[in-house]
Every structure is written in structure tokens, then in C-alpha cells.
C-alpha atoms as a PDB file:
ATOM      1  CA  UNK A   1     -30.942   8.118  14.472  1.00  0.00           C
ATOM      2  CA  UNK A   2     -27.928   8.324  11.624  1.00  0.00           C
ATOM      3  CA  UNK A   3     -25.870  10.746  11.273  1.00  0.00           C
ATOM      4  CA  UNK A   4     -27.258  12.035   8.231  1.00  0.00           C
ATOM      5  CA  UNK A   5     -30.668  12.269   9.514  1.00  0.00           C
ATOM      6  CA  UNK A   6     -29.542  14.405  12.541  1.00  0.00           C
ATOM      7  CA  UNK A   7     -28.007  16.358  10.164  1.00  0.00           C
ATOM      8  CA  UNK A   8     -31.170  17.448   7.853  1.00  0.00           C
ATOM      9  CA  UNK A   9     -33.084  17.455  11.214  1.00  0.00           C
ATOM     10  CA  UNK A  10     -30.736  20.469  12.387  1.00  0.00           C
ATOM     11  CA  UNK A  11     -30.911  21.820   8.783  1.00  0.00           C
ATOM     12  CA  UNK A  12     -34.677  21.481   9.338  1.00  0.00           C
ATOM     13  CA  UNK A  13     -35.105  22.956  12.565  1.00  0.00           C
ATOM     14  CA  UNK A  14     -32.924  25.983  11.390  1.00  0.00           C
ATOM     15  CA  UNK A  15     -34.570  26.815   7.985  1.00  0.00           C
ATOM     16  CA  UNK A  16     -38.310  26.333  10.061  1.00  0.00           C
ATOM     17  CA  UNK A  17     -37.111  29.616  12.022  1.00  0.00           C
ATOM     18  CA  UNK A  18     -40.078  32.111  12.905  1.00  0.00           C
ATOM     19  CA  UNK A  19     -39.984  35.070  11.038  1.00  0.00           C
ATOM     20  CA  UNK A  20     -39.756  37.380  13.642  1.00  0.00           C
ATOM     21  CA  UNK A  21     -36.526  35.900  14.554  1.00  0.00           C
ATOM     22  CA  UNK A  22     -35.391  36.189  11.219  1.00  0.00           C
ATOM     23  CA  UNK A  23     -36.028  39.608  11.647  1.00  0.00           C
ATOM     24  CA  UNK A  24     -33.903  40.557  14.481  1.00  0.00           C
ATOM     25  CA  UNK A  25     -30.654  38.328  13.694  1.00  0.00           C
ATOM     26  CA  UNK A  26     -28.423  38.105  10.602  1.00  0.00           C
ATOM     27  CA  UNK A  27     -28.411  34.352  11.073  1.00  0.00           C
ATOM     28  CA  UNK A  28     -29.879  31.394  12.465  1.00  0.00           C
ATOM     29  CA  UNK A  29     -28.893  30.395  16.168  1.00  0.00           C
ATOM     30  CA  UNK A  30     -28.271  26.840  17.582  1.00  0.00           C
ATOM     31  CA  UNK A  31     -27.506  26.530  21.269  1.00  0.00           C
ATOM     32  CA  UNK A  32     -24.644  23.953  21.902  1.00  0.00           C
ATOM     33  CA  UNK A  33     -24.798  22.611  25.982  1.00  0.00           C
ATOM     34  CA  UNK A  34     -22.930  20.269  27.232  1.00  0.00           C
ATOM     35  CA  UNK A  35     -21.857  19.212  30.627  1.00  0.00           C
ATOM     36  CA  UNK A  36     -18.371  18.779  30.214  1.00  0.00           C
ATOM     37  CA  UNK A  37     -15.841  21.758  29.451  1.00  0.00           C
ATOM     38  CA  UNK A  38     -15.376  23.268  26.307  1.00  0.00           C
ATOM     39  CA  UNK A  39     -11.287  21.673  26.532  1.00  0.00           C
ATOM     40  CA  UNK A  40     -12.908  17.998  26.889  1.00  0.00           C
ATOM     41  CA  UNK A  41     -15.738  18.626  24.250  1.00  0.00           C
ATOM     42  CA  UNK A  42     -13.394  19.759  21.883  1.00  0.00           C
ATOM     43  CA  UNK A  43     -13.627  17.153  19.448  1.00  0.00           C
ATOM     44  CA  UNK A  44     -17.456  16.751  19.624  1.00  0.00           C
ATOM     45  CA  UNK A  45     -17.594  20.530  18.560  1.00  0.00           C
ATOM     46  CA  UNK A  46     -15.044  19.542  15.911  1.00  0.00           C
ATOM     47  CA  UNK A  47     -17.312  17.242  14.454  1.00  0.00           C
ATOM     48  CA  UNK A  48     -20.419  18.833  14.901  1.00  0.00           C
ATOM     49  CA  UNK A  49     -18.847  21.731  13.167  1.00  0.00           C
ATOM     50  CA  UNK A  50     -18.012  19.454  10.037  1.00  0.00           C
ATOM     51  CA  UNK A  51     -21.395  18.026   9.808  1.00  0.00           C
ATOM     52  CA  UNK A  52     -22.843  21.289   9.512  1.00  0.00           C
ATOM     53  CA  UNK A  53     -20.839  22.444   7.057  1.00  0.00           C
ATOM     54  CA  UNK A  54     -21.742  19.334   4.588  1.00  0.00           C
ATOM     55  CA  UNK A  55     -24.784  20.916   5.309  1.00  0.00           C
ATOM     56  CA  UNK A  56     -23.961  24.328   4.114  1.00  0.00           C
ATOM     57  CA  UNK A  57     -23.750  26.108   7.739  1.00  0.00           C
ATOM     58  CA  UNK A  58     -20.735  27.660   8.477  1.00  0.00           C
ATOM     59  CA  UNK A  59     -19.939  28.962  11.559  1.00  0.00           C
ATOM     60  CA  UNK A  60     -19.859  32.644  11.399  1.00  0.00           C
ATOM     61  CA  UNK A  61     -21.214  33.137   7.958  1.00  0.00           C
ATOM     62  CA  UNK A  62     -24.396  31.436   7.781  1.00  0.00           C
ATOM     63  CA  UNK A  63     -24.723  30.324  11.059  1.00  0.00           C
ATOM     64  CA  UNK A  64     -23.877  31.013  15.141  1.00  0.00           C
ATOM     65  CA  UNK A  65     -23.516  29.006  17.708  1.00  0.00           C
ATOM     66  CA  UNK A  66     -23.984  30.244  21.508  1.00  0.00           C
ATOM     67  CA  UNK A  67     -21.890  27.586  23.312  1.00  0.00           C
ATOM     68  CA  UNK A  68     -22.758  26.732  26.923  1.00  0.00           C
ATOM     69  CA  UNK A  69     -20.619  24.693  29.033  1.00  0.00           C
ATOM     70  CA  UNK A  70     -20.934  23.202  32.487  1.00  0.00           C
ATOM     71  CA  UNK A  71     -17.547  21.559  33.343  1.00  0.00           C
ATOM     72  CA  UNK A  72     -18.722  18.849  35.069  1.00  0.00           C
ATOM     73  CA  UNK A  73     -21.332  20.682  37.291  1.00  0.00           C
ATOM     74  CA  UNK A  74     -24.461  19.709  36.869  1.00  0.00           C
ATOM     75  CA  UNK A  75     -26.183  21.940  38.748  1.00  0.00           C
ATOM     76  CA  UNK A  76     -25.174  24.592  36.106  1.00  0.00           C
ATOM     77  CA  UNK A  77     -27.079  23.015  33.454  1.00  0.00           C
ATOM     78  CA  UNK A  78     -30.873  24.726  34.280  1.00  0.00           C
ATOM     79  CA  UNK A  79     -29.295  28.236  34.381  1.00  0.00           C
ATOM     80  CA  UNK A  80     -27.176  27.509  31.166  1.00  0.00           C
ATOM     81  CA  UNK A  81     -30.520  26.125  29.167  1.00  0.00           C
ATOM     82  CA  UNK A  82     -32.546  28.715  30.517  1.00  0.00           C
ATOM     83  CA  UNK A  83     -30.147  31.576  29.051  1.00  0.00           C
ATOM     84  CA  UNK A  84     -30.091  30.047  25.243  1.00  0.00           C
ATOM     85  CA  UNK A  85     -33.613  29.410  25.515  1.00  0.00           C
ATOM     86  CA  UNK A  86     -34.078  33.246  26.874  1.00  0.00           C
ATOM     87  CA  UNK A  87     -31.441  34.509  23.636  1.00  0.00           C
ATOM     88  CA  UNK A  88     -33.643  32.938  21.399  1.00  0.00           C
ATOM     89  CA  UNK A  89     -31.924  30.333  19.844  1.00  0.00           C
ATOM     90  CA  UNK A  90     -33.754  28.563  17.235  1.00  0.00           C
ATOM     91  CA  UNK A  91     -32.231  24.636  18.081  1.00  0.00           C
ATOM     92  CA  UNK A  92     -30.982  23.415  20.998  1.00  0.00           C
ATOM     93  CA  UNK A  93     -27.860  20.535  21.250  1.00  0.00           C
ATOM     94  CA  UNK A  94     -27.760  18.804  23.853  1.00  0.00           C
ATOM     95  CA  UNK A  95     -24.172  17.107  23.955  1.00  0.00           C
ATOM     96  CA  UNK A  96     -23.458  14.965  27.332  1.00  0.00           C
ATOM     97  CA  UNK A  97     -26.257  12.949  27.995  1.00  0.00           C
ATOM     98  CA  UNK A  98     -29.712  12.727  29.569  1.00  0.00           C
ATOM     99  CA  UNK A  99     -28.542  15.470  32.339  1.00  0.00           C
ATOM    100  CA  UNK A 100     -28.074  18.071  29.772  1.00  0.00           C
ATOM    101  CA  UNK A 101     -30.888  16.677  27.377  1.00  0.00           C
ATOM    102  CA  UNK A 102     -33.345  16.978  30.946  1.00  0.00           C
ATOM    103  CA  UNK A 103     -31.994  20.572  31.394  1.00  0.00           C
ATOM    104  CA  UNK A 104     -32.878  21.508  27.659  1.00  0.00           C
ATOM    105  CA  UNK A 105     -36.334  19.880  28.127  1.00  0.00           C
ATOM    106  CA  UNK A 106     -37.507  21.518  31.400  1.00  0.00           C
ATOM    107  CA  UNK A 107     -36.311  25.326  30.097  1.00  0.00           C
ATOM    108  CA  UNK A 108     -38.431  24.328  27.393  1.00  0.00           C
ATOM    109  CA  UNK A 109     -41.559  23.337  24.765  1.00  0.00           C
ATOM    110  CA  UNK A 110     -41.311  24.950  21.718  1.00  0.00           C
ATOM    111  CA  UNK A 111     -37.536  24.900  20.727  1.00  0.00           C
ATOM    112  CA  UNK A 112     -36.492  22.037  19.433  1.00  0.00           C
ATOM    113  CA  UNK A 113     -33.803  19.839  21.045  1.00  0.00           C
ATOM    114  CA  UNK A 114     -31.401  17.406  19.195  1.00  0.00           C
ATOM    115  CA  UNK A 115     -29.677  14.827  21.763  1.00  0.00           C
ATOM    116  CA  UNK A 116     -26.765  12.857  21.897  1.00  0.00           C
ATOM    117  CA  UNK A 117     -25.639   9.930  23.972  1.00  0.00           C
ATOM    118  CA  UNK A 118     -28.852   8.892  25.912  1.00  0.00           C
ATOM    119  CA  UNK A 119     -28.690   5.467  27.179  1.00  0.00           C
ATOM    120  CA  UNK A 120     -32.716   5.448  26.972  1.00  0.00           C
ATOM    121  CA  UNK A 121     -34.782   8.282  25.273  1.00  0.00           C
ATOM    122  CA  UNK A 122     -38.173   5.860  25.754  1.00  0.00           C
ATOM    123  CA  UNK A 123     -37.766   4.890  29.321  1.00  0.00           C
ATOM    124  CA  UNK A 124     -36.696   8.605  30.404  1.00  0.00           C
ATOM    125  CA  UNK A 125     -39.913   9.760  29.444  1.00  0.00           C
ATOM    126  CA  UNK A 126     -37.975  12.027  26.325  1.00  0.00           C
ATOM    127  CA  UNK A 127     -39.635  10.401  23.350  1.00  0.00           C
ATOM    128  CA  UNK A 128     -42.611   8.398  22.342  1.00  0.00           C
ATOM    129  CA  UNK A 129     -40.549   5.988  20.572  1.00  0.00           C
ATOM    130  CA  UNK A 130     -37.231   5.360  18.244  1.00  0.00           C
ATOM    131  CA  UNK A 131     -38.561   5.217  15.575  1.00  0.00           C
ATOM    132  CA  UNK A 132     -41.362   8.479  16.214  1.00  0.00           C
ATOM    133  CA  UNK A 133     -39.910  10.275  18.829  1.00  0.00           C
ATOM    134  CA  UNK A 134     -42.730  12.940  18.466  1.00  0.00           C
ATOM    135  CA  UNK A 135     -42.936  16.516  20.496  1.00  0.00           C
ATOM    136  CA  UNK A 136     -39.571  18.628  20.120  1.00  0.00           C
ATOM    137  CA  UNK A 137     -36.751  16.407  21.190  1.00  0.00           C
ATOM    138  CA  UNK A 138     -35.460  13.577  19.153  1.00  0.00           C
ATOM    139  CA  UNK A 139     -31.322  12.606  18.793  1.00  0.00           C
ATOM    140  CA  UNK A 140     -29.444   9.213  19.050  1.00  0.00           C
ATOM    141  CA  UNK A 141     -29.084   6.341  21.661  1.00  0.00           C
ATOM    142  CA  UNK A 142     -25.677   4.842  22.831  1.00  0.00           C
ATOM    143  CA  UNK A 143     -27.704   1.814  24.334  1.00  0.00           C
ATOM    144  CA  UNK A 144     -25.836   2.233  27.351  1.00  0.00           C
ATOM    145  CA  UNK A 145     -27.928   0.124  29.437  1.00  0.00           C
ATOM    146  CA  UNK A 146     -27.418  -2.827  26.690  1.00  0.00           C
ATOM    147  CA  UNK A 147     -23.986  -2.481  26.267  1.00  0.00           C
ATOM    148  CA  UNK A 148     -22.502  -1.955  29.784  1.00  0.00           C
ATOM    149  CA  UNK A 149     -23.270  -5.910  30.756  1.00  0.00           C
ATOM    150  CA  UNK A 150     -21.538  -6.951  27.637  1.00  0.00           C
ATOM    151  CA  UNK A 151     -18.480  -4.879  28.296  1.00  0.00           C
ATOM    152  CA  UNK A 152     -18.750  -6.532  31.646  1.00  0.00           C
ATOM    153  CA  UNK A 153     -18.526  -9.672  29.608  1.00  0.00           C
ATOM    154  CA  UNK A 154     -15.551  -8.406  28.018  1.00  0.00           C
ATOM    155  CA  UNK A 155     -13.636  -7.546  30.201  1.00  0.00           C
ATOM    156  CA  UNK A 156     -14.037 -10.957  32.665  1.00  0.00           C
ATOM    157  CA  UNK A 157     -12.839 -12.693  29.394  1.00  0.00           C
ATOM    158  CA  UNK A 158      -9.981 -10.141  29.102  1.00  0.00           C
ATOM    159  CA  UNK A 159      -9.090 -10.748  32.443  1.00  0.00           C
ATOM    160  CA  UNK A 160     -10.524 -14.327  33.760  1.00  0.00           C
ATOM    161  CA  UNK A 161      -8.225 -14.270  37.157  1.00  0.00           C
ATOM    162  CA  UNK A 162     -10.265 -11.145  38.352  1.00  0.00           C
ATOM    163  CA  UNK A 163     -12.322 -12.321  40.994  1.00  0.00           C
ATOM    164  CA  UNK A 164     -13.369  -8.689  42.037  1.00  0.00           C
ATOM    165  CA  UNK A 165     -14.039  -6.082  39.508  1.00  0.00           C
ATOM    166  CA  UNK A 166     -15.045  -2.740  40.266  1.00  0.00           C
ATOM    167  CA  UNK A 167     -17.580  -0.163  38.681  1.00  0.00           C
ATOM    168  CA  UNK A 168     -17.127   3.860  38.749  1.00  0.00           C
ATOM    169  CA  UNK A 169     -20.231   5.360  38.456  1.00  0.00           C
ATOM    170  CA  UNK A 170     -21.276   9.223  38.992  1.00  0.00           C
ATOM    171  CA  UNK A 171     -23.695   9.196  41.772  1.00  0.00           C
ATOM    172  CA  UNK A 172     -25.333  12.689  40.538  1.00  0.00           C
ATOM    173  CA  UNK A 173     -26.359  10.873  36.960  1.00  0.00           C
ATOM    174  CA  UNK A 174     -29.761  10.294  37.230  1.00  0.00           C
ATOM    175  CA  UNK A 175     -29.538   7.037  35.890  1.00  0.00           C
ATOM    176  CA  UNK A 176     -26.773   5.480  37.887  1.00  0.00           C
ATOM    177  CA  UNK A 177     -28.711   3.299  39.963  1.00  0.00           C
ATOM    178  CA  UNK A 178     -30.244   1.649  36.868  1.00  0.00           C
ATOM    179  CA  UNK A 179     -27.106   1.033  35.570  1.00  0.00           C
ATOM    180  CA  UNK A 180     -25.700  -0.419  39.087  1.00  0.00           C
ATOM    181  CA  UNK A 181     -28.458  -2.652  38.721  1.00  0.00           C
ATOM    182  CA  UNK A 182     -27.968  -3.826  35.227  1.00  0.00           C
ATOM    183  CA  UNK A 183     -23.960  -4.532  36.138  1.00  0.00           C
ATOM    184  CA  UNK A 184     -24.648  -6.020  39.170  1.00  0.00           C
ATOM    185  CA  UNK A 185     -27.207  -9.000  37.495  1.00  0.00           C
ATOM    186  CA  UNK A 186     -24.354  -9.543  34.892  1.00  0.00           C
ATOM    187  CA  UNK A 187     -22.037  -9.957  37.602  1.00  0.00           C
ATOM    188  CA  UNK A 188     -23.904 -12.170  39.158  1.00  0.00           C
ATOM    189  CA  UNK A 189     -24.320 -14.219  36.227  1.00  0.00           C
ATOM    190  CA  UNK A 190     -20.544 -14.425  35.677  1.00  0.00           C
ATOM    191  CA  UNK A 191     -20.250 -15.161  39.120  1.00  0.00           C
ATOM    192  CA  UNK A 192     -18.069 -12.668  40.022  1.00  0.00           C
ATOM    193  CA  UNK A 193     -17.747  -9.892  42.626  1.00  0.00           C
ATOM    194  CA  UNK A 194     -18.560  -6.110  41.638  1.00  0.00           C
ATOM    195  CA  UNK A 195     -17.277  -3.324  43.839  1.00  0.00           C
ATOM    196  CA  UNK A 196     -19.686  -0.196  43.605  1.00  0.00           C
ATOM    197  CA  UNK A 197     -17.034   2.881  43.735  1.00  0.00           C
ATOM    198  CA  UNK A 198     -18.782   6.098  43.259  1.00  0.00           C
ATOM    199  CA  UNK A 199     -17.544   9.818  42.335  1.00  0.00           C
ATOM    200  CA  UNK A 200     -18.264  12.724  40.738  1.00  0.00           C
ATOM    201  CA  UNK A 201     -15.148  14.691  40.767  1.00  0.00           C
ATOM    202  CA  UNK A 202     -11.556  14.448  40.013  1.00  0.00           C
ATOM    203  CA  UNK A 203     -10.942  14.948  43.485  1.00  0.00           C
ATOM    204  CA  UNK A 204     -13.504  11.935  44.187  1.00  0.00           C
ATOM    205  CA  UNK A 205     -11.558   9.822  41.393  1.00  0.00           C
ATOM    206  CA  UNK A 206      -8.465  10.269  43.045  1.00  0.00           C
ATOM    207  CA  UNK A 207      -9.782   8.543  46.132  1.00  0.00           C
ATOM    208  CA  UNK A 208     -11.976   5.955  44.143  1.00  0.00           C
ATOM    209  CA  UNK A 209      -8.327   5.043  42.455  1.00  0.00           C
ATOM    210  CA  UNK A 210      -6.701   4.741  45.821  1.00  0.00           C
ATOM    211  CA  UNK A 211      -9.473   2.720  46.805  1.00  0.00           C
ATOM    212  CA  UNK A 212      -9.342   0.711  43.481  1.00  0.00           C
ATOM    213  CA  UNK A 213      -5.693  -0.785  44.626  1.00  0.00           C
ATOM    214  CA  UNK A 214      -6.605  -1.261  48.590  1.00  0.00           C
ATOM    215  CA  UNK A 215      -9.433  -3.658  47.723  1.00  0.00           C
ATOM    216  CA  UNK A 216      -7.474  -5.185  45.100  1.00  0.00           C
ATOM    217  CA  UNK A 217      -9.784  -5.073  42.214  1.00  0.00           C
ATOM    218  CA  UNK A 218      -8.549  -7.422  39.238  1.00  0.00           C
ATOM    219  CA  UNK A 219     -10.452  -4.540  36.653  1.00  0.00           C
ATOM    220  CA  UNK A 220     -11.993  -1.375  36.155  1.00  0.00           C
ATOM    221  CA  UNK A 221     -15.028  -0.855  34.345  1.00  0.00           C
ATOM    222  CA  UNK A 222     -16.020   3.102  33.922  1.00  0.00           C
ATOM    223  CA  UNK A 223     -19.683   3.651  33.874  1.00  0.00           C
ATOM    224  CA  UNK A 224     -20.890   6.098  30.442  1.00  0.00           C
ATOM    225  CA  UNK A 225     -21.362   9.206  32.312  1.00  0.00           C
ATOM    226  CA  UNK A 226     -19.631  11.967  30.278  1.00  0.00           C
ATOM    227  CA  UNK A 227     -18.367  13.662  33.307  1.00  0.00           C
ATOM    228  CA  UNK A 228     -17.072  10.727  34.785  1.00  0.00           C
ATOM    229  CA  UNK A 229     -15.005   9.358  31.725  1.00  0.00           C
ATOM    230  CA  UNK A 230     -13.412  13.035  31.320  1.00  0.00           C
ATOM    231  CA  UNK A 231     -12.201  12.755  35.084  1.00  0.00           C
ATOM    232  CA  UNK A 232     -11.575   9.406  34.936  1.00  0.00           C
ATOM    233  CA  UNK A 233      -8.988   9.660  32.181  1.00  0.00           C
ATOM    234  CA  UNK A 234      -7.493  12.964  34.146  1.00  0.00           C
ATOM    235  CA  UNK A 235      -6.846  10.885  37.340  1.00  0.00           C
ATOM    236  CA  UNK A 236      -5.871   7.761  35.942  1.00  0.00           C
ATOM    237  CA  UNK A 237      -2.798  10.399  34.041  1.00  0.00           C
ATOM    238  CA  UNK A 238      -2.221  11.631  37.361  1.00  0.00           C
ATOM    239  CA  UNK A 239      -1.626   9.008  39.456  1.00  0.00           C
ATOM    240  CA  UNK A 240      -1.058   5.596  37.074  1.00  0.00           C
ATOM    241  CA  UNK A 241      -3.879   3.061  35.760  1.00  0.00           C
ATOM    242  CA  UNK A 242      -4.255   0.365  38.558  1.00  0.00           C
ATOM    243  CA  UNK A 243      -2.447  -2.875  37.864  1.00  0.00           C
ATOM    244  CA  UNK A 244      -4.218  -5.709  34.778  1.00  0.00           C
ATOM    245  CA  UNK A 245      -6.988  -2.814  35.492  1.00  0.00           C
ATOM    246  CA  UNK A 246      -9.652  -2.038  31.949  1.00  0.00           C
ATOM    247  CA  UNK A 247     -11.451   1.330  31.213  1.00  0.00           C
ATOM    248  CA  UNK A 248     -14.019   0.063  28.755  1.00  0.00           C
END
């Protein structure tokens, strides 16, 4: 979906506000989760912010925003959904993914739910369809699963003497394993060797870059789990990018 449309969706959702509601707030409410921290989402809020505003919604005159952040835990995420959904809030974000979008859409049925960043809405069950999502969810793909064999692409032309390149993927994302398997075909089709490292902290990064160097891996490609690329870029600062490594 564009960026406009997402926009008169939310301006949608928020005008369509029962009555009751209206009744017992000044203004209407959107719910903002994410599962990264509010320090790493800071530029997503930045732009959600503007977007609303060439709306008309300004924060704190027109509009609020209850702001709900898991910092990389993902096992936050059903409390944190159930608690906007139980403060009434009249549209839910859902910034980070299908973890946080699958939180939103178990607390509930009748709010609606704008998500960002799923690799595939269809095949997770979340919509009908692109095009007619139906129900109360609808948002934008990153075509993850499309993309991530291309970048593999990329980067073995970036770097053609890499005979073993790895992949960092968050083990807790609930669609890691399809995108292992999507990776691994394009790596067999390039004919080169992919090294599964797997972590879901910054801790776990730490040793998934010290592991990196020991099995001499020509390149680095970071699977497109929010969590992971937030960490990712954290330990790489710490401790020095691997070398001729890529963080596509």
C-alpha cells in the first residue's frame, strides 16, 4: 500500500471512532507498538509523526498516541497489545514486523491494525489479498522473501572471491526458517556456501561476529528482522565490521 493511502486509512480509522469513545476522551487514540526501543524507532516515529500531520493530526492537539515498546523482547509484545487494546485506542500501528503485527491481531477483532514491514501479509494468514486485504488489518509489504535472494545476488557480485558467505537470522522470528530456506536455494544456485549464524541478542551478535571471522566468511548478509538489524549495527560498532564483510 502507498504511503498516501496508509495515510487516509489512519485518517479513516480515526474519524470512524465510536461515539462512546468520543465521549470519554478529548481526542482520538492510535496505539504505536513496536518491537524495537523507542531510541532505535526514533526515526520511524519521526516520520509517522509527519505523515499525520499532512493529515491534520497533531500530536497533542488533535491527536494522542500511547506508545508501546518492546526493546527487542518479543515476548513483551502480547502484554503490550493487550494494554492499548484494554485503553481503548481507536487504531493500532504495528511498526516491526509480523511479530508485532501477530501480537496486535491475537489481542484483537474489532480495532483496526495498520502494519508495516511484513515480508508476507497473504501467506501469514493476515490478509485476504494485496490488493483487498479485508477484516481489520491491512499495511505495506517489504517483499522480504523476494528480495533477500537478490541481495544474495548482490552481494556474490560485490564480492566474487567469497566462497563462504554467512546469514544472521533471529531464530525467535517466526519466519526465519522460511527465509533460511529461500537463501539457502539462491546459494545453491550461485554455487556458493551459506553459513546459518543465528542470534537474537546483542550479546548473541557478539558471538555470531566472533564466529563470523573464525570460519572465515568472505560476507555478511543480515536477515530483515527489525530486532536483529538494530543489534546488528550495535555490535558491529562495538567490536569492528568483519573484513570485505556486507550488511545488506
Amino acid at each position: 500500500m502507498r504511503r498516501r493511502e496508509l495515510l487516509l486509512l489512519l485518517g479513516g480509522a480515526l474519524t470512524a471512532a465510536p461515539a462512546l469513545h468520543a465521549q470519554q476522551t478529548a481526542m482520538p487514540a492510535i496505539g504505536f507498538l513496536s518491537s524495537v526501543s523507542a531510541d532505535s524507532g526514533t526515526f520511524r516515529v519521526t516520520a509517522f509523526r509527519q505523515g499525520l500531520n499532512e493529515t491534520g493530526y497533531v500530536e497533542g492537539q488533535n491527536l494522542a498516541i500511547e506508545y508501546r515498546w518492546a526493546e527487542g523482547h518479543y515476548d513483551r509484545l502480547p502484554a503490550l497489545a493487550a494494554d492499548l487494546v484494554g485503553r481503548k485506542v481507536d487504531v493500532i500501528v504495528a511498526s516491526g514486523g509480523i511479530t508485532s503485527t501477530l501480537a496486535a491481531k491475537n489481542a484483537t477483532s474489532t480495532v483496526p491494525i495498520v502494519f508495516t514491514n511484513v515480508a508476507d501479509p497473504v501467506g501469514e494468514g493476515l490478509v485476504a489479498s494485496l490488493a483487498r486485504p479485508g477484516g481489520d488489518l491491512t499495511g505495506f509489504s517489504n517483499i522480504t522473501f523476494e528480495l533477500m535472494p537478490k541481495r544474495l545476488e548482490l552481494l556474490c557480485e560485490l564480492v566474487p572471491q567469497a566462497g563462504v558467505i554467512a546469514l544472521l537470522v533471529n531464530p525467535k522470528s517466526p519466519t526465519a526458517e522460511h527465509l533460511i530456506r529461500d537463501v539457502e536455494e539462491a546459494a545453491r544456485a550461485r554455487g556458493v556456501k551459506l553459513d546459518i549464524l543465528k542470534a537474537s541478542s546483542e550479546s548473541e551478535i557478539d558471538t555470531a561476529f566472533a564466529a563470523l571471522v573464525q570460519r572465515q566468511a568472505g560476507a555478511l548478509l543480515v536477515g530483515a528482522d527489525p530486532c536483529l538489524l538494530w543489534s546488528a549495527r550495535a555490535a558491529r560498532r562495538s567490536c569492528g565490521a568483519p573484513p570485505r564483510s556486507g550488511d545488506l
